[in-house]
N, C-alpha and C. Protein backbone atom coordinates (compact mmCIF):
# COMPACT_ATOMS: atom_id res chain seq x y z
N UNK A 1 1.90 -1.73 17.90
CA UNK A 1 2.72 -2.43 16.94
C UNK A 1 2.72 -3.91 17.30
N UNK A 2 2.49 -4.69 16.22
CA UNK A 2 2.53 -5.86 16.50
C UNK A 2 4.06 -7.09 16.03
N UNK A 3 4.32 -7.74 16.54
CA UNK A 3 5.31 -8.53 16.91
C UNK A 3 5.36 -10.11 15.88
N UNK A 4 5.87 -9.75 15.07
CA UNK A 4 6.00 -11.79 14.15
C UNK A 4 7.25 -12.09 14.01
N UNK A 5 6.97 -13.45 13.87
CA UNK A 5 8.48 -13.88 13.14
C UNK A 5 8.88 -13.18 11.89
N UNK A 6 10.20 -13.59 11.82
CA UNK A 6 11.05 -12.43 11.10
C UNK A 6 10.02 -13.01 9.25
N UNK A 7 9.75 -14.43 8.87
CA UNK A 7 9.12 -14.76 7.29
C UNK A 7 8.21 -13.87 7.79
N UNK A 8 6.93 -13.88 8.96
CA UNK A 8 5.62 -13.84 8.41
C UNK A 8 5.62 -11.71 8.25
N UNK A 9 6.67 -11.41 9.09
CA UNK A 9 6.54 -9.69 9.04
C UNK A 9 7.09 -9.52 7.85
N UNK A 10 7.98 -10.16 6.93
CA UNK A 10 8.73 -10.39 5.72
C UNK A 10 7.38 -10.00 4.31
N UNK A 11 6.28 -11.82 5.05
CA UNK A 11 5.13 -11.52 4.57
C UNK A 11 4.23 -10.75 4.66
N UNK A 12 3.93 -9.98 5.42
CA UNK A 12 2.90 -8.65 5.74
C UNK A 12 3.64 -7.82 5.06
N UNK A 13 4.74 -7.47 5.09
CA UNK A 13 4.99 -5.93 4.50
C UNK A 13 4.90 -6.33 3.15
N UNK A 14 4.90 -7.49 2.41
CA UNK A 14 4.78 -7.68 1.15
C UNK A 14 3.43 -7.44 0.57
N UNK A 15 2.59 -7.79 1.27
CA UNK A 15 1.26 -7.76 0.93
C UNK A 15 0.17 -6.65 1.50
N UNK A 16 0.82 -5.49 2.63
CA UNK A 16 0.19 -4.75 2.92
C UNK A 16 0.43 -3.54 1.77
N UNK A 17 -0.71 -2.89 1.41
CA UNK A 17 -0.70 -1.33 0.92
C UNK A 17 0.50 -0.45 1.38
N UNK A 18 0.35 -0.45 2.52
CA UNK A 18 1.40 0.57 3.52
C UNK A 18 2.07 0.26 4.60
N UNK A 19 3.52 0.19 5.53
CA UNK A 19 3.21 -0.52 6.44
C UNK A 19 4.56 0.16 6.62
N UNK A 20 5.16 0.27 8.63
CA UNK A 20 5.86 0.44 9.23
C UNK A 20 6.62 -0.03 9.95
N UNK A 21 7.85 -0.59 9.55
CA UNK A 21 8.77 -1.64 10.65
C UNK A 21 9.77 -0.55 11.60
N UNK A 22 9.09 -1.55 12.66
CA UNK A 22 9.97 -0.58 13.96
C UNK A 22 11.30 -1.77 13.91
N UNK A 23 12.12 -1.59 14.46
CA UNK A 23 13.72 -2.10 14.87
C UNK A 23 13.78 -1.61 16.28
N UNK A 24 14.28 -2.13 17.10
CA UNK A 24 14.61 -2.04 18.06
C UNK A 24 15.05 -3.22 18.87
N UNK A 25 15.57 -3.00 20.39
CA UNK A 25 16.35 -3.84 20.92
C UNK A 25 15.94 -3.95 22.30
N UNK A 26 16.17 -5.41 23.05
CA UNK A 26 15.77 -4.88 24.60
C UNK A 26 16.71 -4.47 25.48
N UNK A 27 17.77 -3.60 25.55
CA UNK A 27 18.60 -2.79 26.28
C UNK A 27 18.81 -1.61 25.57
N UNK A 28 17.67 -1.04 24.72
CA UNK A 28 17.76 0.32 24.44
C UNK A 28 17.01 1.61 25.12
N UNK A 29 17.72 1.87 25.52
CA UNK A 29 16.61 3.28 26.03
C UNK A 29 15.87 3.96 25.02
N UNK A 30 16.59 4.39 23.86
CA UNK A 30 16.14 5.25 23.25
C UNK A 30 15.06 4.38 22.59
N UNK A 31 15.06 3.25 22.27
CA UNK A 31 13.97 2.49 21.22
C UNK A 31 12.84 2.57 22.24
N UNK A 32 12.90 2.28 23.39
CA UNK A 32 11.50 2.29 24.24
C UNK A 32 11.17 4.04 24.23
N UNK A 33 11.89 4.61 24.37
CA UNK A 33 11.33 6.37 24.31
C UNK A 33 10.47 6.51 23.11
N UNK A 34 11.10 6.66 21.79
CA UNK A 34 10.58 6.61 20.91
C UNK A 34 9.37 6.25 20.70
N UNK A 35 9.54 4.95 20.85
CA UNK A 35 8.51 3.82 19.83
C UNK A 35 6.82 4.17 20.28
N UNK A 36 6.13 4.88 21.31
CA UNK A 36 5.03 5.43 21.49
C UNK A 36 4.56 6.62 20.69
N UNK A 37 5.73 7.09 20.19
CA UNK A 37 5.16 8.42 19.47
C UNK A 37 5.78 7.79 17.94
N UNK A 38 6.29 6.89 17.61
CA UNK A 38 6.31 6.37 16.30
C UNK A 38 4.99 5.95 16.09
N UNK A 39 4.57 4.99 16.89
CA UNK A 39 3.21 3.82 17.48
C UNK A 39 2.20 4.87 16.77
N UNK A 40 1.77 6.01 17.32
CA UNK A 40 1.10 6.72 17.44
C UNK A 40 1.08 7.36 15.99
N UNK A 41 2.16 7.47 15.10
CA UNK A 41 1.90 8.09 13.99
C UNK A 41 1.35 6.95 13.03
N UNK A 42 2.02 5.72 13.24
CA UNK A 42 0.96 4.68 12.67
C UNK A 42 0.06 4.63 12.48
N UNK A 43 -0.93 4.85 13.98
CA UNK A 43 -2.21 4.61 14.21
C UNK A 43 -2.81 5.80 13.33
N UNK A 44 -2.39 6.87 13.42
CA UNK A 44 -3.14 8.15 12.84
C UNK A 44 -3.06 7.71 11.70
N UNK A 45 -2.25 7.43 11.18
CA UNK A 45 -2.39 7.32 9.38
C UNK A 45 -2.80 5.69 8.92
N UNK A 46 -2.99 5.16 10.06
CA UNK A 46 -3.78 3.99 9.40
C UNK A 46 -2.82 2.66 9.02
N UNK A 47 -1.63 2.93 9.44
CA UNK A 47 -0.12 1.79 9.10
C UNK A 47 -0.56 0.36 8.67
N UNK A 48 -0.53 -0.44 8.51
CA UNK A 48 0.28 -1.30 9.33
C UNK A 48 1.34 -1.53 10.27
N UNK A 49 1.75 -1.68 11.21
CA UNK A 49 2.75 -1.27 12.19
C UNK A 49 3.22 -2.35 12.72
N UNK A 50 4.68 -2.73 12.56
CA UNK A 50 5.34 -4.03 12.72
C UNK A 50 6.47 -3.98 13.29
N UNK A 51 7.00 -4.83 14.50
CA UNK A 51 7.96 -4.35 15.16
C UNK A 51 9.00 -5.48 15.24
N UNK A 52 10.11 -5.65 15.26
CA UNK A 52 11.56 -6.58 15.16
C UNK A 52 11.94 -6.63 16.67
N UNK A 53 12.43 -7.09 17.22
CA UNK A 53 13.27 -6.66 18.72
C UNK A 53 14.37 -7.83 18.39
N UNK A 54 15.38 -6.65 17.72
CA UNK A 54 17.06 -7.65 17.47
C UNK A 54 17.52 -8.41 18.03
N UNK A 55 16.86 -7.82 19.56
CA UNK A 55 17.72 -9.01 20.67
C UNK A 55 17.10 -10.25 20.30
N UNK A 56 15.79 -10.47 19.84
CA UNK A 56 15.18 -11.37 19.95
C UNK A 56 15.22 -12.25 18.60
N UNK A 57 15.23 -11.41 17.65
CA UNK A 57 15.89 -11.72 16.19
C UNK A 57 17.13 -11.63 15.36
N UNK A 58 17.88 -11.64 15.73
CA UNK A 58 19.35 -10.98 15.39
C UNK A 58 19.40 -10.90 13.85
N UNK A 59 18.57 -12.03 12.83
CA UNK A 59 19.29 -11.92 11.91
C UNK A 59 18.16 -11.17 11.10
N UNK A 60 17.36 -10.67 11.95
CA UNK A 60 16.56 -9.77 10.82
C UNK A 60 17.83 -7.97 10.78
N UNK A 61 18.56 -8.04 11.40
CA UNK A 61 19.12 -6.67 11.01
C UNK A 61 19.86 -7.00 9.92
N UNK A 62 20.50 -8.16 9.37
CA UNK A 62 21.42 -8.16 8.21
C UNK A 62 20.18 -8.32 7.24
N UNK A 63 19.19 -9.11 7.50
CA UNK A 63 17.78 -8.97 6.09
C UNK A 63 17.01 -7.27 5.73
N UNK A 64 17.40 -6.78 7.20
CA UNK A 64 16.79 -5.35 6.73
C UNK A 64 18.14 -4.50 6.69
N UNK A 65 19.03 -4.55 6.82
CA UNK A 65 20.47 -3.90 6.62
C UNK A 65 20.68 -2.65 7.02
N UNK A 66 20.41 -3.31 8.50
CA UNK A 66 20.24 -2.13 10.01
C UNK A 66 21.25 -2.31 10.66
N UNK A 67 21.99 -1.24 11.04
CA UNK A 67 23.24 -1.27 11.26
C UNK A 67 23.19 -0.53 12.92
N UNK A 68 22.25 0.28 12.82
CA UNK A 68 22.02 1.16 14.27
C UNK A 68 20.56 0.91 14.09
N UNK A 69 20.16 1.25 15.88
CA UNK A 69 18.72 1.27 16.18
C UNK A 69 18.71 2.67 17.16
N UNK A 70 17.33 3.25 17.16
CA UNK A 70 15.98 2.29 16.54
C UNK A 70 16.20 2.47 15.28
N UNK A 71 15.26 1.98 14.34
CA UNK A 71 15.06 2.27 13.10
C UNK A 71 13.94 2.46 12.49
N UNK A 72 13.49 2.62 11.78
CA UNK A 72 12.03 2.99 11.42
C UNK A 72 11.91 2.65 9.74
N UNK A 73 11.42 1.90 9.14
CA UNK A 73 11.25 1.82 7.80
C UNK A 73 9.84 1.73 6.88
N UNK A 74 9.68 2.09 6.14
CA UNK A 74 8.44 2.67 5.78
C UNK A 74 8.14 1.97 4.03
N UNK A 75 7.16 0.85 4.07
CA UNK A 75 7.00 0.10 2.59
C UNK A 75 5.86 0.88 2.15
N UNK A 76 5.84 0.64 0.93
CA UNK A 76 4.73 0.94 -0.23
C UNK A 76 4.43 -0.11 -1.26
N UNK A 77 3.28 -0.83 -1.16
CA UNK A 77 3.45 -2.00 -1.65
C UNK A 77 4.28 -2.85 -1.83
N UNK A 78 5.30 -3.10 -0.85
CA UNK A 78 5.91 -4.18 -0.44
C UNK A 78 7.87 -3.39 -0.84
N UNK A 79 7.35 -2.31 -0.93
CA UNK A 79 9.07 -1.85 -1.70
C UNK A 79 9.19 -0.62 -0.26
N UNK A 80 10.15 -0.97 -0.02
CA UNK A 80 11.18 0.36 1.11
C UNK A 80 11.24 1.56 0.26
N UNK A 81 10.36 2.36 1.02
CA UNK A 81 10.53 3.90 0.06
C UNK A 81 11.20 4.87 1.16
N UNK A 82 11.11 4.59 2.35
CA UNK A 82 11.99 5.34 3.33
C UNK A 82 12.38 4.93 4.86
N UNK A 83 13.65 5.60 5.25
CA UNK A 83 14.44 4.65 6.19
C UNK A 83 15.00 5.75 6.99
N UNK A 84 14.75 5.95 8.26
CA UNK A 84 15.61 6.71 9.11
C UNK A 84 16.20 5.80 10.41
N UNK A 85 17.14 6.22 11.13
CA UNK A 85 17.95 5.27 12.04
C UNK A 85 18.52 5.88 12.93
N UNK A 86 19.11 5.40 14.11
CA UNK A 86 19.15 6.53 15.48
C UNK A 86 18.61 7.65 15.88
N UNK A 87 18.76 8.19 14.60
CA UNK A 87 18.15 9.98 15.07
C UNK A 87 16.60 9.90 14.26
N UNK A 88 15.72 9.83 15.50
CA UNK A 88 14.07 9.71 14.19
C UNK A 88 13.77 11.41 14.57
N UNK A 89 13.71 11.63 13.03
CA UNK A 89 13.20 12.53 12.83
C UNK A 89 11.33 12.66 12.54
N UNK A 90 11.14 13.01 13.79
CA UNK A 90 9.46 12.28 13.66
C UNK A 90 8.55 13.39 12.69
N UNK A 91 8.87 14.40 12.62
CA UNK A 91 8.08 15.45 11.51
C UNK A 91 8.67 14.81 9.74
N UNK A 92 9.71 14.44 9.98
CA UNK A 92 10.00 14.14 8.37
C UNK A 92 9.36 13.23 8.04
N UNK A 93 9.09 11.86 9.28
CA UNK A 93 8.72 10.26 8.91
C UNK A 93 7.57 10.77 8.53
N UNK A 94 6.73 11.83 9.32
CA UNK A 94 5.17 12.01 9.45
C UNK A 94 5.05 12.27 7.29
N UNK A 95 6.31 13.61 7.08
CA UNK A 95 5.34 13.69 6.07
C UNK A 95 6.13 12.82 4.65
N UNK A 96 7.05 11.81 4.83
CA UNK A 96 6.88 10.37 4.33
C UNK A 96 6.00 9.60 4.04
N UNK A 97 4.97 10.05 5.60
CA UNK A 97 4.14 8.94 5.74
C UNK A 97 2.88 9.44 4.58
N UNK A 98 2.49 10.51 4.51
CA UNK A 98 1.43 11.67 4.26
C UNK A 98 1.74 11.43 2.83
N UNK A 99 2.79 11.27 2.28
CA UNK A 99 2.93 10.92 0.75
C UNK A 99 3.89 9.73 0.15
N UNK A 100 3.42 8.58 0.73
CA UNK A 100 4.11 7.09 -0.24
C UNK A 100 4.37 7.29 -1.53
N UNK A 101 4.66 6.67 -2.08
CA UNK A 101 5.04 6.45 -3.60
C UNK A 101 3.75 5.85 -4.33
N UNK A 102 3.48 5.90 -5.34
CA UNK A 102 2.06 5.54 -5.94
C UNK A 102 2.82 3.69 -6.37
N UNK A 103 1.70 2.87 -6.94
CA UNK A 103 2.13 1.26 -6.60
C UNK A 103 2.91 1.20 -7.73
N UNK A 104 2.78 2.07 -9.16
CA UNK A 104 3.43 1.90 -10.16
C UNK A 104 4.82 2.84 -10.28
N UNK A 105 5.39 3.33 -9.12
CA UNK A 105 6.70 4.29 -9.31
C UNK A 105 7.88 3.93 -9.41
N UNK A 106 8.80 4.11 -10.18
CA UNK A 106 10.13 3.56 -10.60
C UNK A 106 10.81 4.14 -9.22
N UNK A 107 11.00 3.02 -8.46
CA UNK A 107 12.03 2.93 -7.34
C UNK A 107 13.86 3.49 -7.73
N UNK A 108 14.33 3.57 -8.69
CA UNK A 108 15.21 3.88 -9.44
C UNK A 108 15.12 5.50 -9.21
N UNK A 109 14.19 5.64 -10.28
CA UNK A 109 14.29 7.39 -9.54
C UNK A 109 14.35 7.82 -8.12
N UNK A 110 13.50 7.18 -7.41
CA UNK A 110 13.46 7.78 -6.14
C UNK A 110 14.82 7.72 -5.31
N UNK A 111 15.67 7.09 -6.26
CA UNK A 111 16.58 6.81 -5.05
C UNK A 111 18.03 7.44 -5.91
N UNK A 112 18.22 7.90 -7.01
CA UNK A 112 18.80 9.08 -7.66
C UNK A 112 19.85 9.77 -7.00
C-alpha cells in the first residue's frame, strides 16, 4: 500500500477504476495486524491500494468520516461503494471486492 498526501490519494481514488483506502494510526495494534492480509487482498485482485496514517493526517478522518480505525474503504470509479471499520471482516471485503458496482450504477439504490 502506498502512502500520499491526503489531495493527491483524494486524486487517485478519483481516477482509479478500483481502489482501496486503508485508515489507520501509529499506536494501533490492531491496524498493523491487519493491514498485511488487507495488503494482500489488494494485490490479488489487482487494487489500487492506498493508505492514510491519522496520526500523520488527522484531518483526513473528518474528509473520509472515520470515526474508528482501522478502516477499510473500497471506490468504484471514484464513488465509496463499501466501508467496514474496527471489526474487518476480511471474507465479506474479499467478496465486495469480487463484485464492485458497474461505472453507470445509481449509488442511491445501493445504499436503500
Amino acid at each position: 500500500m502506498n502512502t500520499y498526501p491526503l489531495a493527491q490519494t483524494l486524486e487517485i481514488i478519483a481516477n482509479a477504476p478500483e481502489a482501496l483506502l486503508y485508515l489507520s494510526a501509529t499506536n494501533c495494534g490492531v491496524c498493523h495486524a491487519i493491514k498485511p492480509r488487507v495488503q494482500t487482498l489488494a494485490e490479488k485482485h489487482a487494487l489500487t491500494a492506498l493508505e492514510i496514517n491519522l496520526s500523520e493526517q488527522t484531518e483526513a478522518a473528518a474528509v473520509f468520516e472515520v470515526l474508528t480505525i482501522p478502516a477499510v474503504l473500497l471506490y468504484a470509479h471514484g464513488k465509496e461503494y463499501h466501508r467496514q471499520a474496527r471489526f474487518i471482516d476480511l471474507q465479506a471485503l474479499e467478496q465486495q471486492i469480487k463484485q464492485p458496482p458497474l461505472e453507470h450504477t445509481d449509488y442511491a439504490e445501493i445504499f436503500k
